[in-house]
N, C-alpha and C. Protein backbone atom coordinates (compact mmCIF):
# COMPACT_ATOMS: atom_id res chain seq x y z
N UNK A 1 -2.48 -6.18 -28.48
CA UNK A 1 -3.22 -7.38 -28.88
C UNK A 1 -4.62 -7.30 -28.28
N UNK A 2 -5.27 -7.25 -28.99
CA UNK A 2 -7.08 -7.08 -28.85
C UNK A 2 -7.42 -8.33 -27.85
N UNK A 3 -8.78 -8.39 -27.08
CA UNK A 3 -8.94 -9.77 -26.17
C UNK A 3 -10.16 -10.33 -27.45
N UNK A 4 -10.23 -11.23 -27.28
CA UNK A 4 -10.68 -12.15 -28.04
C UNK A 4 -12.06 -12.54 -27.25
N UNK A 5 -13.20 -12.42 -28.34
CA UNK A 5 -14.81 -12.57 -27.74
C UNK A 5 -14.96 -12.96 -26.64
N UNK A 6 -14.44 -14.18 -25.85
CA UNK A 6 -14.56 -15.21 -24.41
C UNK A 6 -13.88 -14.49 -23.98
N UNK A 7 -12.13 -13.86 -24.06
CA UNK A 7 -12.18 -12.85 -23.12
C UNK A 7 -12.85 -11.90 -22.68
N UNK A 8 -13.39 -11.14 -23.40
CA UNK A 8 -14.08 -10.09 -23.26
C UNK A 8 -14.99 -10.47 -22.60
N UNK A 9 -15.96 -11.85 -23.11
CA UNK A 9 -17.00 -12.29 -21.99
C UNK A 9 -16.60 -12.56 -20.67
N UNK A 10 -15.75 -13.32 -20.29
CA UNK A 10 -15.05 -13.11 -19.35
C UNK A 10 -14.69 -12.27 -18.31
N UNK A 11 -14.16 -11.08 -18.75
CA UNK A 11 -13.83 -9.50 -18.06
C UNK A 11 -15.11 -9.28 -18.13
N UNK A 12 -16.55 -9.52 -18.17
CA UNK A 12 -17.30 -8.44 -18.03
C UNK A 12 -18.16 -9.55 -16.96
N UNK A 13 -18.25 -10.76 -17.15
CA UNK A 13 -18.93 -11.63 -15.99
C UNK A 13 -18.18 -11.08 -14.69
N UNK A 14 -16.52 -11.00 -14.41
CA UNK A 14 -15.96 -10.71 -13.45
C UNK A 14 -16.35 -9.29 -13.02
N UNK A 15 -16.70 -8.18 -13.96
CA UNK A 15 -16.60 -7.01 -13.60
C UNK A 15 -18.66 -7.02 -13.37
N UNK A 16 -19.57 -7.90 -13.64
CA UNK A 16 -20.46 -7.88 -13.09
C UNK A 16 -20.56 -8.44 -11.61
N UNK A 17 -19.75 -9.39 -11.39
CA UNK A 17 -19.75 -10.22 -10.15
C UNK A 17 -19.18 -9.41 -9.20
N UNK A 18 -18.09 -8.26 -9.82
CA UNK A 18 -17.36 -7.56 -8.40
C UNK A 18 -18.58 -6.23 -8.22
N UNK A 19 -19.45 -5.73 -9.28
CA UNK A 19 -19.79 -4.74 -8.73
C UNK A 19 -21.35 -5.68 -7.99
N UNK A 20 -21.63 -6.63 -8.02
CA UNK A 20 -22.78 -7.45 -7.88
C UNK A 20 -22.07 -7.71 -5.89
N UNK A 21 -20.87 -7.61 -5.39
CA UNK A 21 -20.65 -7.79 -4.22
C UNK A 21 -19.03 -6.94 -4.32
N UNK A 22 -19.75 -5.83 -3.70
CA UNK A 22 -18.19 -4.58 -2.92
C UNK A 22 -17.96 -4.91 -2.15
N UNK A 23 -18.22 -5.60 -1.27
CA UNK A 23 -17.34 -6.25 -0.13
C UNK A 23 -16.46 -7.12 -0.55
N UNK A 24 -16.63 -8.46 -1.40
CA UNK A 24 -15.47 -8.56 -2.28
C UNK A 24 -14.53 -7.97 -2.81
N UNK A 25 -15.32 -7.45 -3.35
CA UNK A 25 -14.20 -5.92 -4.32
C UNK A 25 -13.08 -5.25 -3.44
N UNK A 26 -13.94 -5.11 -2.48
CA UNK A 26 -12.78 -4.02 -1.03
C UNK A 26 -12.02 -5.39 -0.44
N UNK A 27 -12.41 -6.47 -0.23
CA UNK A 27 -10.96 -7.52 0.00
C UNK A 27 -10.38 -8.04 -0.63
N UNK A 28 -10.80 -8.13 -2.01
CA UNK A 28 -9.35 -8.44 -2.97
C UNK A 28 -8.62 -6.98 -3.26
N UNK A 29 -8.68 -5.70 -3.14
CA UNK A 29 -8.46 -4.56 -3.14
C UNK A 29 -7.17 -4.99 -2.17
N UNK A 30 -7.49 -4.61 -0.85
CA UNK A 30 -6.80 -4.48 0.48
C UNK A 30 -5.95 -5.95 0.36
N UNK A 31 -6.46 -6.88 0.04
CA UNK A 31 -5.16 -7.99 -0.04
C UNK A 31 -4.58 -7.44 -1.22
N UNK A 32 -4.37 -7.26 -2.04
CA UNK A 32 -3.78 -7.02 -3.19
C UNK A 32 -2.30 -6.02 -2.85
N UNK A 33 -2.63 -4.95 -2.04
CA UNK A 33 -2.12 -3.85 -1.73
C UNK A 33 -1.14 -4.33 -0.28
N UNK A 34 -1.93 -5.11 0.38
CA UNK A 34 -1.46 -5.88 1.59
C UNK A 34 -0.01 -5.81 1.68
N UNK A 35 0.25 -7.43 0.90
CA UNK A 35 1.46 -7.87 0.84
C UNK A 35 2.65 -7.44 0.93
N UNK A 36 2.71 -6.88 -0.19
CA UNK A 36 4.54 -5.94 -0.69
C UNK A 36 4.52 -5.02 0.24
N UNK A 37 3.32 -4.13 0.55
CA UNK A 37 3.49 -2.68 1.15
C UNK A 37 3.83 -3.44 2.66
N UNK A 38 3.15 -4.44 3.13
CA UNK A 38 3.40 -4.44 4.32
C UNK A 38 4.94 -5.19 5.19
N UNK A 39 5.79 -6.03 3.67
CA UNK A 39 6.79 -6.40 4.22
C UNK A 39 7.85 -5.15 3.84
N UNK A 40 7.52 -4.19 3.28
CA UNK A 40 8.48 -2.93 2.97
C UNK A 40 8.37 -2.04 4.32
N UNK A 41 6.97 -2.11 5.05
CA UNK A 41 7.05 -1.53 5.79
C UNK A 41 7.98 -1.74 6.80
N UNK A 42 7.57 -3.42 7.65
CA UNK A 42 8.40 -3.86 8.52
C UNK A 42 9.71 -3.69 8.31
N UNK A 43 10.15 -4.04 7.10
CA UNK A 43 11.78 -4.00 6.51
C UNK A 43 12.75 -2.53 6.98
N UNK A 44 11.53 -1.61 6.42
CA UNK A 44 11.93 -0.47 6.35
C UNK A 44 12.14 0.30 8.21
N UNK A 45 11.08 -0.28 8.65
CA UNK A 45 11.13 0.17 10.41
C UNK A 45 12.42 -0.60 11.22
N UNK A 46 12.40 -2.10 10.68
CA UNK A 46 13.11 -2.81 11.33
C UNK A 46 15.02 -2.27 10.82
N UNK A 47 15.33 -1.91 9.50
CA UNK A 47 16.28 -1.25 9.13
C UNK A 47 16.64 0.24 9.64
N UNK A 48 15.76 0.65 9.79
CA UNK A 48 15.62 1.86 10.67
C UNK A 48 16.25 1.98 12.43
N UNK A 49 16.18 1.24 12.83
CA UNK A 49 16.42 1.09 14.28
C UNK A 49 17.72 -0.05 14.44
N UNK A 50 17.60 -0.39 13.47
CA UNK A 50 19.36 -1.69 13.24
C UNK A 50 20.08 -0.35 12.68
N UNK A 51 20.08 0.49 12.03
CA UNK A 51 20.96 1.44 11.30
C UNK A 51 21.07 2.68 12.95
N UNK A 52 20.12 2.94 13.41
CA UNK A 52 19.93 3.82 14.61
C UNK A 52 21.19 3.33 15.50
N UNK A 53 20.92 1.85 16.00
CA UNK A 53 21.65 1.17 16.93
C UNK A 53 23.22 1.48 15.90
N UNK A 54 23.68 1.03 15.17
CA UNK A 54 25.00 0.46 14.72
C UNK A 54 25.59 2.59 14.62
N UNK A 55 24.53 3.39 14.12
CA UNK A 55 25.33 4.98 14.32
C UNK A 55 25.78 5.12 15.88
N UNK A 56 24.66 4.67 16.96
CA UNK A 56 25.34 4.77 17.97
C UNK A 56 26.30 4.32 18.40
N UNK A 57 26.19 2.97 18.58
CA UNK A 57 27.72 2.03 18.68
C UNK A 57 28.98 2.22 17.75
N UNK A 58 29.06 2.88 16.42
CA UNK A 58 29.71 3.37 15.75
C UNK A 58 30.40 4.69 16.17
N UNK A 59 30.11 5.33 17.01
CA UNK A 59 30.57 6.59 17.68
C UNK A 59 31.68 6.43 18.44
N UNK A 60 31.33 4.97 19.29
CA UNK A 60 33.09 4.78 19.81
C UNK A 60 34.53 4.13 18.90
N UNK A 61 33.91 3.75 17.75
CA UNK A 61 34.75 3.44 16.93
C UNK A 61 35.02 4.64 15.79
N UNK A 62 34.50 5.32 15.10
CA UNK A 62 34.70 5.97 13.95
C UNK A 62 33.47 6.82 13.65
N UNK A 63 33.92 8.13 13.64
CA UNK A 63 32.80 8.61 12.75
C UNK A 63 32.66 8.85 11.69
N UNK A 64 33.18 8.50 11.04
CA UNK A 64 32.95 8.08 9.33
C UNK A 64 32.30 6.81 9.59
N UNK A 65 32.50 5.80 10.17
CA UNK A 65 31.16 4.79 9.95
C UNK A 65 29.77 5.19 10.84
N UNK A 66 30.27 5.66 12.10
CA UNK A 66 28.85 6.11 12.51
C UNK A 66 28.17 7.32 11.38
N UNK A 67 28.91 8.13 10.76
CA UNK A 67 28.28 8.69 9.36
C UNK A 67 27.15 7.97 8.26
N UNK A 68 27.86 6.59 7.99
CA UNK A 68 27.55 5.71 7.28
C UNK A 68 26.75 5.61 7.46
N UNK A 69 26.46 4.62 8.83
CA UNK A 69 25.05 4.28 9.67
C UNK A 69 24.30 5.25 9.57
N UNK A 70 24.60 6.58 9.66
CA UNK A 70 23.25 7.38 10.26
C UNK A 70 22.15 7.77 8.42
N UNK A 71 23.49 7.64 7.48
CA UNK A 71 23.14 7.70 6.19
C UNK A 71 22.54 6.59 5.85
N UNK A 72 22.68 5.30 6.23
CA UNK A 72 21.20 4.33 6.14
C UNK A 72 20.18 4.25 6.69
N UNK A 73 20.39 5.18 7.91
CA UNK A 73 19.00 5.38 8.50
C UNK A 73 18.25 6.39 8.19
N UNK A 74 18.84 7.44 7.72
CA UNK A 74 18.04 8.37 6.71
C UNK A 74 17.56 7.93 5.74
N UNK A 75 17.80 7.26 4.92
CA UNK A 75 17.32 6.29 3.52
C UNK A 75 16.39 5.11 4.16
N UNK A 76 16.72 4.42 5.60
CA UNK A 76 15.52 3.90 5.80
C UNK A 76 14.36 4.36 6.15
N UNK A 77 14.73 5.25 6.71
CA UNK A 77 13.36 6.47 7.59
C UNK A 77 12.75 6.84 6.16
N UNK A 78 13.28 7.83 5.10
CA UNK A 78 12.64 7.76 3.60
C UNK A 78 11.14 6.80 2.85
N UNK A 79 12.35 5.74 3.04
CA UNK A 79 11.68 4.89 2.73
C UNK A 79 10.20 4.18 3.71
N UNK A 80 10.43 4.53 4.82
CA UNK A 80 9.39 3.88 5.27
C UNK A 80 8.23 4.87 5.71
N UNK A 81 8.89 6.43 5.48
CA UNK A 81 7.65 7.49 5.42
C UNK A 81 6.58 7.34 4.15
N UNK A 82 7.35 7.16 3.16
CA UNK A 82 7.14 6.88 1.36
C UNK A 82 5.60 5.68 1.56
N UNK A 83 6.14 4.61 2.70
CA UNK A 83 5.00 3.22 2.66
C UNK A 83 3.79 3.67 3.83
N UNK A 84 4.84 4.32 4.67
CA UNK A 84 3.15 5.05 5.25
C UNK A 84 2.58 6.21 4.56
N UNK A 85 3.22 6.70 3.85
CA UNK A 85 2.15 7.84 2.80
C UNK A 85 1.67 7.07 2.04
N UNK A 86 2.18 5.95 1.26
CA UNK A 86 1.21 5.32 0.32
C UNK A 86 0.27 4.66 0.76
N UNK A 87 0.18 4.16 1.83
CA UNK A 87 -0.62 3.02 2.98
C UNK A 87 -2.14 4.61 3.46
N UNK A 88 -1.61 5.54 3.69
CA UNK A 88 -2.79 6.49 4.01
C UNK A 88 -3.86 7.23 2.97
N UNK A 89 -2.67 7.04 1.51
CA UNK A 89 -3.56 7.40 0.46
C UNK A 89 -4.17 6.44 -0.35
N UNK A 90 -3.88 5.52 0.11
CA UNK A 90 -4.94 4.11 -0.14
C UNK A 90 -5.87 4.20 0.31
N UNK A 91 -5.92 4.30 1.89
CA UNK A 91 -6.89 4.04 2.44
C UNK A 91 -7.83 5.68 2.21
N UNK A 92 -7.25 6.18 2.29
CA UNK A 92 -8.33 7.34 1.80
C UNK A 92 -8.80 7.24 0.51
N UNK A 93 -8.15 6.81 -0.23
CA UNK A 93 -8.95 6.69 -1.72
C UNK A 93 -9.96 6.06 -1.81
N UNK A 94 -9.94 4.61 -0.31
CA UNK A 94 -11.13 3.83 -0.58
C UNK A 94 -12.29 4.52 0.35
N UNK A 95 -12.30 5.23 0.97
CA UNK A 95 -13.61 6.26 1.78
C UNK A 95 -14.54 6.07 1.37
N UNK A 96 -14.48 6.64 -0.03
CA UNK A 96 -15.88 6.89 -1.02
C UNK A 96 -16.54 6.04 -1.41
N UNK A 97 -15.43 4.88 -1.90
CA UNK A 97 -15.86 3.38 -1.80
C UNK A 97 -16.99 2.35 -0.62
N UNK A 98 -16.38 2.79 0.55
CA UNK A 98 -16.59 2.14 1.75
C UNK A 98 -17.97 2.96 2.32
N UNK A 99 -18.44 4.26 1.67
CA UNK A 99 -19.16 5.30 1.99
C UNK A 99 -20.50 4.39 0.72
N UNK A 100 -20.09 4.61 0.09
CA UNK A 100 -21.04 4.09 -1.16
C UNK A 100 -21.42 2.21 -0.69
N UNK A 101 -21.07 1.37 0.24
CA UNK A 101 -20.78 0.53 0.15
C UNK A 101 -22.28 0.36 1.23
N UNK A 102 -21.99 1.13 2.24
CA UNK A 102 -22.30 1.30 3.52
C UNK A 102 -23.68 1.99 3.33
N UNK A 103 -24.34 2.75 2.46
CA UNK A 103 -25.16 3.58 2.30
C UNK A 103 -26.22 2.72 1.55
N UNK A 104 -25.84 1.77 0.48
CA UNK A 104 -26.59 0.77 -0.25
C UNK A 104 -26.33 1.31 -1.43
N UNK A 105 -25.79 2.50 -1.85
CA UNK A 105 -25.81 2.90 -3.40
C UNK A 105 -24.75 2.01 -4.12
N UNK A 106 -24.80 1.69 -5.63
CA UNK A 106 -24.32 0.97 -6.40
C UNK A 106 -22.15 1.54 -6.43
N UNK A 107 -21.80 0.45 -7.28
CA UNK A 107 -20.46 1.52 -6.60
C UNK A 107 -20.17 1.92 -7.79
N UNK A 108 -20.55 1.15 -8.87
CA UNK A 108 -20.48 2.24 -10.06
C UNK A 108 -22.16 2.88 -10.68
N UNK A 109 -22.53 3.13 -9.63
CA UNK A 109 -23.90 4.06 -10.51
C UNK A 109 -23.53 5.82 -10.38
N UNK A 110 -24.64 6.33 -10.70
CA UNK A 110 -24.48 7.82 -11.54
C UNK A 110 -24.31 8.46 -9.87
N UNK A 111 -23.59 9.53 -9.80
CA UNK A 111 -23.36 10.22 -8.45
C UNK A 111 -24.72 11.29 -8.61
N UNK A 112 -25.18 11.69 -7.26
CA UNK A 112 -26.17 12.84 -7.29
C UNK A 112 -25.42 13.83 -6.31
N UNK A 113 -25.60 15.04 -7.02
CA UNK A 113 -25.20 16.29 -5.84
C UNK A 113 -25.82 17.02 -5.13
């Protein structure tokens, strides 16, 4: 479905106003990204060390459940390497951004080599 004239006017006032202030741009960016990544993270650390604890304490009872445990803590550890790799290639993606920001050049003008 095509945007309709006022949309279009619309998307392009916004996309003048964000490149008209990158410092905006880079904090609705970083909040945007914020949120989810950062309660997956905690989730994922804090599951990590509850799964750590219960393999150990599971050792005097069974090792098929201390198995269990140690198999959710592998899947949490996974998972929370996964949010710090995505959390580092964020922030490196924005460099160039923050480089261009910092220098005074436009953030979408022509690059020189």
């Amino acid at each position: 479905m095509p945007l309709s004239e006022e949309e279009q006017r619309i998307l392009r006032q916004i996309e003048e106003q964000l490149q008209a202030d990158p410092a905006f741009a880079l904090k609705v960016n970083q909040h945007s990204h914020s949120g989810g990544s950062q309660r997956h993270l905690i989730w994922s650390a804090v599951g990590l060390l509850i799964a750590l604890a219960v393999a150990i304490a599971a050792l005097q009872v069974s090792a098929w459940l201390s198995f269990v445990a140690f198999i959710a803590m592998v899947v949490a550890g996974v998972i929370l390497e996964r949010e710090i790799t995505a959390r580092g290639r964020d922030q490196l993606s924005r460099i160039p951004d923050e480089l261009r920001r910092r220098s005074g050049r436009p953030m979408g003008g022509p690059k020189t080599h």
